[in-house]
N, C-alpha and C. Protein backbone atom coordinates (compact mmCIF):
# COMPACT_ATOMS: atom_id res chain seq x y z
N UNK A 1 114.49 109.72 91.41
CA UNK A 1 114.08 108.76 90.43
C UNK A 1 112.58 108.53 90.57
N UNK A 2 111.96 108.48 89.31
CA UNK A 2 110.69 108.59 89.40
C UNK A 2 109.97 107.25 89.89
N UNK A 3 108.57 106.90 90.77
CA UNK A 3 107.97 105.19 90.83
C UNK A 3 107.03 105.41 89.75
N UNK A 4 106.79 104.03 89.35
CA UNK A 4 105.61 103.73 88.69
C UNK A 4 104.61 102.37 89.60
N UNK A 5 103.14 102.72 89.56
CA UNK A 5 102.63 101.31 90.37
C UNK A 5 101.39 101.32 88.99
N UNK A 6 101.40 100.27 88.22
CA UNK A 6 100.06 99.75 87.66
C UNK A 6 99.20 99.17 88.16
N UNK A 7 97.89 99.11 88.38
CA UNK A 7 97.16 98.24 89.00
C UNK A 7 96.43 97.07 88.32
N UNK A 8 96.73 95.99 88.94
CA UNK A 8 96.48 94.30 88.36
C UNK A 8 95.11 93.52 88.54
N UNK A 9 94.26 94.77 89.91
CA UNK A 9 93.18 94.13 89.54
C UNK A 9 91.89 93.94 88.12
N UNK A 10 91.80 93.05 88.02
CA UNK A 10 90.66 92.65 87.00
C UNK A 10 91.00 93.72 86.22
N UNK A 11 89.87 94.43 85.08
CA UNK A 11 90.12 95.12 83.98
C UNK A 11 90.47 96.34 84.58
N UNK A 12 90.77 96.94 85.41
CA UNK A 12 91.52 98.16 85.93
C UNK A 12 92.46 98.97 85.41
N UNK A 13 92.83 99.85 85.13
CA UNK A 13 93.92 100.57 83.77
C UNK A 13 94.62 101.81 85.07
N UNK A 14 94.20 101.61 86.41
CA UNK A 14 94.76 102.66 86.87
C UNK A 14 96.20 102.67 87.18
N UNK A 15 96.86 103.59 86.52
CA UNK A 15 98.46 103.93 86.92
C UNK A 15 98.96 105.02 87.39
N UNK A 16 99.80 105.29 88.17
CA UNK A 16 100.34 106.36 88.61
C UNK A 16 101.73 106.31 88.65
N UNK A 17 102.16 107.82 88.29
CA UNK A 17 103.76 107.67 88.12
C UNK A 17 104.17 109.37 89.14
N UNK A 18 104.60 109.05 89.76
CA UNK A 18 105.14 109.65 90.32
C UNK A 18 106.84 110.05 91.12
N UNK A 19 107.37 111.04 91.38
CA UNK A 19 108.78 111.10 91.81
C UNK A 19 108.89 111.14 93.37
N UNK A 20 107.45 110.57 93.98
CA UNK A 20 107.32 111.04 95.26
C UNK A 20 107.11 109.45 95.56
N UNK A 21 107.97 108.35 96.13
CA UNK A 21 107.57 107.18 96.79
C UNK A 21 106.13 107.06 97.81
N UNK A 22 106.18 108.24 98.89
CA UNK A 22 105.18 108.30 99.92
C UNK A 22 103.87 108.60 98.75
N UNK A 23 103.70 109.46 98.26
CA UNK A 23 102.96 109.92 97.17
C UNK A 23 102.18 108.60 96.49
N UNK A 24 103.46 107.84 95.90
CA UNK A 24 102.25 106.96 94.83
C UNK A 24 101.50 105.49 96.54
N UNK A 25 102.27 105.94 97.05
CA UNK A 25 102.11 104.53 97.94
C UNK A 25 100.71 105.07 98.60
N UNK A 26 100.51 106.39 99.05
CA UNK A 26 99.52 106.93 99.33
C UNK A 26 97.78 107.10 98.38
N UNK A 27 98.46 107.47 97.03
CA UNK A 27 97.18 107.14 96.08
C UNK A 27 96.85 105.65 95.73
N UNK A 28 97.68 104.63 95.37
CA UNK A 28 97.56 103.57 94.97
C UNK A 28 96.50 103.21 96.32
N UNK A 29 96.93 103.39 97.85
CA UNK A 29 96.16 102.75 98.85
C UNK A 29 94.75 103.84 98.54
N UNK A 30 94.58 104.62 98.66
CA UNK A 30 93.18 105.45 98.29
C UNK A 30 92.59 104.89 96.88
N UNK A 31 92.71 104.56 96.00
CA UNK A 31 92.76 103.66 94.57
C UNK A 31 92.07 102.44 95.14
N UNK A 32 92.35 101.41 95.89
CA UNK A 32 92.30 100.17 96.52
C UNK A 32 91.10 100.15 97.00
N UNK A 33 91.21 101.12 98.26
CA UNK A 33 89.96 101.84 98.99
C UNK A 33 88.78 101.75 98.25
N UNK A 34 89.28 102.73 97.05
CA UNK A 34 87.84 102.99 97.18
C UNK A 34 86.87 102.65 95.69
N UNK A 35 88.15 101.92 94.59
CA UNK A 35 87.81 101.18 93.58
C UNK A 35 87.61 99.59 93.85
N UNK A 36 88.43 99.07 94.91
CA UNK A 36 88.41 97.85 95.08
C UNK A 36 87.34 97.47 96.36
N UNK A 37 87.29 98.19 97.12
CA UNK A 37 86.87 98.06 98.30
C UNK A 37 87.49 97.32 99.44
N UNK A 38 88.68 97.28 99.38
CA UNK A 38 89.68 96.92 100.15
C UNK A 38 90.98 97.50 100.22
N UNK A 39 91.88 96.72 100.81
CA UNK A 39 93.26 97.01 101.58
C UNK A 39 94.41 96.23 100.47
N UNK A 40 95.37 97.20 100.72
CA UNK A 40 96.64 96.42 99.88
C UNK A 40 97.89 96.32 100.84
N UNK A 41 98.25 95.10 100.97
CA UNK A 41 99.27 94.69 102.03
C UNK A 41 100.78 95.45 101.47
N UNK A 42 101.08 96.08 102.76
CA UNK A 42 102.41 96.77 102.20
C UNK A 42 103.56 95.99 101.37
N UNK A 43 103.74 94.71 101.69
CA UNK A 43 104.38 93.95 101.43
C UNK A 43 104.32 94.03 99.77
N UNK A 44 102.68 93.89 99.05
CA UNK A 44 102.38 93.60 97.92
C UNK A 44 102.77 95.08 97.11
N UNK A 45 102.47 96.02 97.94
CA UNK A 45 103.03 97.81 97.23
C UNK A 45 104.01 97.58 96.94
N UNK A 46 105.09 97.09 98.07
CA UNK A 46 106.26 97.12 97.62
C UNK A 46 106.69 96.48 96.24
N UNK A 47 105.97 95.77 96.31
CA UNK A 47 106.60 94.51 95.32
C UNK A 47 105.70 94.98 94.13
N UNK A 48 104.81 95.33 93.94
CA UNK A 48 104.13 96.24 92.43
C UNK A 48 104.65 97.61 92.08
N UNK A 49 105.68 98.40 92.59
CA UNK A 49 105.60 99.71 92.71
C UNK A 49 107.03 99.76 92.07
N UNK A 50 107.28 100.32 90.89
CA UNK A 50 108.27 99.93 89.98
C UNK A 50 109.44 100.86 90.46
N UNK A 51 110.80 101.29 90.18
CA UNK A 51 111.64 102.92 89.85
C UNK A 51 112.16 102.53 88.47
N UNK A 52 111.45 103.78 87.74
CA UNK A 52 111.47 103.58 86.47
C UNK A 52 112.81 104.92 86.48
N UNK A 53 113.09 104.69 85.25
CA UNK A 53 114.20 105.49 84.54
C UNK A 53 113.98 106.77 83.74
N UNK A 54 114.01 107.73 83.29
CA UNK A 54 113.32 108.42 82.34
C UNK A 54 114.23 108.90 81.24
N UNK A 55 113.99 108.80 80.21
CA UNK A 55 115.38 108.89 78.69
C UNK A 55 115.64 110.02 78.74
């Protein structure tokens, strides 16, 4: 089943969808890095990082 994580900071449009959990959890934290200049608490991945369905 595929994840989806959108990102919520400020005007930011970055999304990633991927079928690989380790995968998006891995770009979203490189994303954070190095657009935000910080860290994203695993806790908060978890809880932004969708399993979407596909029709």
């Amino acid at each position: 089943m595929p994840y989806q994580f959108s990102c919520s900071g400020g005007n930011c449009q970055f999304m990633i969808r991927s079928s690989s959990s380790d995968e998006v959890k891995r770009l979203v934290r490189a994303h954070v890095r190095m657009t935000h200049g910080g860290r994203i608490d695993q806790s908060d991945l978890e809880r932004d990082m969708e399993r979407i369905e596909l029709a």
